[in-house]
C-alpha atoms as a PDB file:
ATOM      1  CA  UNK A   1     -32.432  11.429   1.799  1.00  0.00           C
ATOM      2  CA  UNK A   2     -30.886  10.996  -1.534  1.00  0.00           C
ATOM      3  CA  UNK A   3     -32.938   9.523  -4.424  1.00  0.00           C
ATOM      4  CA  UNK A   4     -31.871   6.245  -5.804  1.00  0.00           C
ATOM      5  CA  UNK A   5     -29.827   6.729  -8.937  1.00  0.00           C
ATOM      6  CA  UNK A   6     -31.722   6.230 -12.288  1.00  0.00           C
ATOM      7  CA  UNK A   7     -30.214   4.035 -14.793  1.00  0.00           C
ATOM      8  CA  UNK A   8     -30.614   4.280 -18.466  1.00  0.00           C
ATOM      9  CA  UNK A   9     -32.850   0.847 -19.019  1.00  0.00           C
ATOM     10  CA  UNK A  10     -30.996  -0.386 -22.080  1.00  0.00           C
ATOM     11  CA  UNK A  11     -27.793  -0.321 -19.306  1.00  0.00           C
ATOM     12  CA  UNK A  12     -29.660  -1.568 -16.820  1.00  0.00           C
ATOM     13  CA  UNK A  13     -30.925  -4.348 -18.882  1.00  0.00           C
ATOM     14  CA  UNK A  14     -27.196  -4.855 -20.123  1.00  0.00           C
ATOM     15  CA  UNK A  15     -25.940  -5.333 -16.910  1.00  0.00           C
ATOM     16  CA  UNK A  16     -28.295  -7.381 -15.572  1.00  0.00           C
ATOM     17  CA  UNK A  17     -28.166  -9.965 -18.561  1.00  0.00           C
ATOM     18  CA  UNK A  18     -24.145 -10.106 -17.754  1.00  0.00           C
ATOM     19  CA  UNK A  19     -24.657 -10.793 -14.522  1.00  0.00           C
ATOM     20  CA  UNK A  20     -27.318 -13.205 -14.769  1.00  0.00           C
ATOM     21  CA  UNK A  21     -29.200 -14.792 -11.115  1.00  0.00           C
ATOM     22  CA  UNK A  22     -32.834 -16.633 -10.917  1.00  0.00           C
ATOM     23  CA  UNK A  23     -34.415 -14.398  -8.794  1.00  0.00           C
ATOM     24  CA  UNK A  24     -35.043 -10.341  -8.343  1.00  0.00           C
ATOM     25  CA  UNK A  25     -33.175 -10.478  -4.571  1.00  0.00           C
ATOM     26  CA  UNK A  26     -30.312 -12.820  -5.883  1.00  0.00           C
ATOM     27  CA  UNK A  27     -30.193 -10.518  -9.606  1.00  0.00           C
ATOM     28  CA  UNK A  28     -29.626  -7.315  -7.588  1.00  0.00           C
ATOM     29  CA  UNK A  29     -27.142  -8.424  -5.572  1.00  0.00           C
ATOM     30  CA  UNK A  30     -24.724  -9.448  -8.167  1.00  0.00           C
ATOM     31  CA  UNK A  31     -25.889  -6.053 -10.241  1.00  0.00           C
ATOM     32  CA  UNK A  32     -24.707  -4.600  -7.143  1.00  0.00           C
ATOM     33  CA  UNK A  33     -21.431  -6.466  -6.745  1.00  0.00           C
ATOM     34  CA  UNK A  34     -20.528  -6.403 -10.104  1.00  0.00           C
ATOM     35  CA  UNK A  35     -20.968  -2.399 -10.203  1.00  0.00           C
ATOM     36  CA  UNK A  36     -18.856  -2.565  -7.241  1.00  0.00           C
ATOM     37  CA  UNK A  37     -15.876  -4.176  -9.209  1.00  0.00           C
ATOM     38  CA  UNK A  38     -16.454  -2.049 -11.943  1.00  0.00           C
ATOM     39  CA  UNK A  39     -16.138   1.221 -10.233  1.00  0.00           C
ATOM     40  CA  UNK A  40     -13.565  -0.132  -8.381  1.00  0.00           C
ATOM     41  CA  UNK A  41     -11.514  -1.225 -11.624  1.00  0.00           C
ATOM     42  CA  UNK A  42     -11.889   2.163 -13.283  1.00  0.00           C
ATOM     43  CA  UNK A  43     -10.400   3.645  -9.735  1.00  0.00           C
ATOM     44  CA  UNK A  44      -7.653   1.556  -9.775  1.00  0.00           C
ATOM     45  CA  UNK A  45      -6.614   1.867 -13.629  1.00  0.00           C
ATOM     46  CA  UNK A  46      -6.928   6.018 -12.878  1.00  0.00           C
ATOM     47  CA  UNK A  47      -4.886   5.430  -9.709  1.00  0.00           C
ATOM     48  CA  UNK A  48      -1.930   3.179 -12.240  1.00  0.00           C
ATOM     49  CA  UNK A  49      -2.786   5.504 -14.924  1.00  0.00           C
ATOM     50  CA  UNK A  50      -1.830   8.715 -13.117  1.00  0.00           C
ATOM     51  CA  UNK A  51       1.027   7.051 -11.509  1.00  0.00           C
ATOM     52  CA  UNK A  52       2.374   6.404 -14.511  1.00  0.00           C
ATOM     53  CA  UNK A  53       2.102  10.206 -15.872  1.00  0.00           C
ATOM     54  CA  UNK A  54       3.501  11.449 -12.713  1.00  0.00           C
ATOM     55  CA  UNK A  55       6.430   9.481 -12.336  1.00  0.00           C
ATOM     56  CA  UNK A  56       6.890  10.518 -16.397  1.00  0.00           C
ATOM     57  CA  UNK A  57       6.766  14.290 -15.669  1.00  0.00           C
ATOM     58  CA  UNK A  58       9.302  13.653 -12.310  1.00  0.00           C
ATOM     59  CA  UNK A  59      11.807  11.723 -14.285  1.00  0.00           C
ATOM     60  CA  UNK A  60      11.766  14.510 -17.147  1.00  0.00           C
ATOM     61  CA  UNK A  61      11.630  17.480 -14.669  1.00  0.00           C
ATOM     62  CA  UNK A  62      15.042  15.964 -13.108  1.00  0.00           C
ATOM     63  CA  UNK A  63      17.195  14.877 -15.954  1.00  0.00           C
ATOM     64  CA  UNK A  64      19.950  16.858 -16.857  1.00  0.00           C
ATOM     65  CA  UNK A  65      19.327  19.664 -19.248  1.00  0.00           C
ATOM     66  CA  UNK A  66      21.096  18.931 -22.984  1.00  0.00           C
ATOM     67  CA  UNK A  67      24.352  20.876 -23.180  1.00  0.00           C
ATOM     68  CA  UNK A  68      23.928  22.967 -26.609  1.00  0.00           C
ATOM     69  CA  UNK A  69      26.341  21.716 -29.355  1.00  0.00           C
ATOM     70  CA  UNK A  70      28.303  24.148 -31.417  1.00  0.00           C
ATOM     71  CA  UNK A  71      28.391  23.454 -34.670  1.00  0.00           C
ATOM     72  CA  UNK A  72      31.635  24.661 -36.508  1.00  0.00           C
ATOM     73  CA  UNK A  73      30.840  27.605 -38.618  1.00  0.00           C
ATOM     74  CA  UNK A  74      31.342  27.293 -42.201  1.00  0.00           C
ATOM     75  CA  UNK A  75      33.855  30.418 -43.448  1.00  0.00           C
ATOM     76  CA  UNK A  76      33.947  31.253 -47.826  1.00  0.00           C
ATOM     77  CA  UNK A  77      36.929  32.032 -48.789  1.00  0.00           C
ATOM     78  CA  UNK A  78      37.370  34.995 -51.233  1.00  0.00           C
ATOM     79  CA  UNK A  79      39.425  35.008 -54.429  1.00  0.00           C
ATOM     80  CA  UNK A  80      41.925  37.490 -54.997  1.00  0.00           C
ATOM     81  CA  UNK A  81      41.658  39.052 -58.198  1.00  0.00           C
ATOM     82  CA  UNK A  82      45.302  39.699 -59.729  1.00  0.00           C
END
């Protein structure tokens, strides 16, 4: 079996002040929930997030490649010395 995962206590304490409840049972179970949404917020803002980069990268891999534009070259002229 795994062992149950430590939290810092000033987190802990954090967390459990946010989420508020009168007694230990009810207090856990919201901690619990509201880890829940937070992990599952921070997997859904990674999941936009890298959507977002991909479609980027896609949309830059396929664009045309800029023609090169020749620029007219500048010629002296000399003076003839008579």
């Amino acid at each position: 079996m795994s062992e149950p995962v430590r939290v810092p206590p000033g987190l802990e304490s954090l967390v459990r002040s946010l989420v508020g409840g009168t007694g230990d049972d009810e207090r856990d179970q919201r901690t619990s929930t509201f880890a829940r949404g937070v992990a599952l917020g921070v997997l859904v803002g990674a999941a936009i997030a890298g959507s977002t980069i991909w479609q980027r990268r896609q949309a830059h891999a396929s664009a045309p490649p800029e023609e090169p534009v020749e620029e007219p070259v500048a010629t002296t002229e000399t003076a003839n010395p008579t």
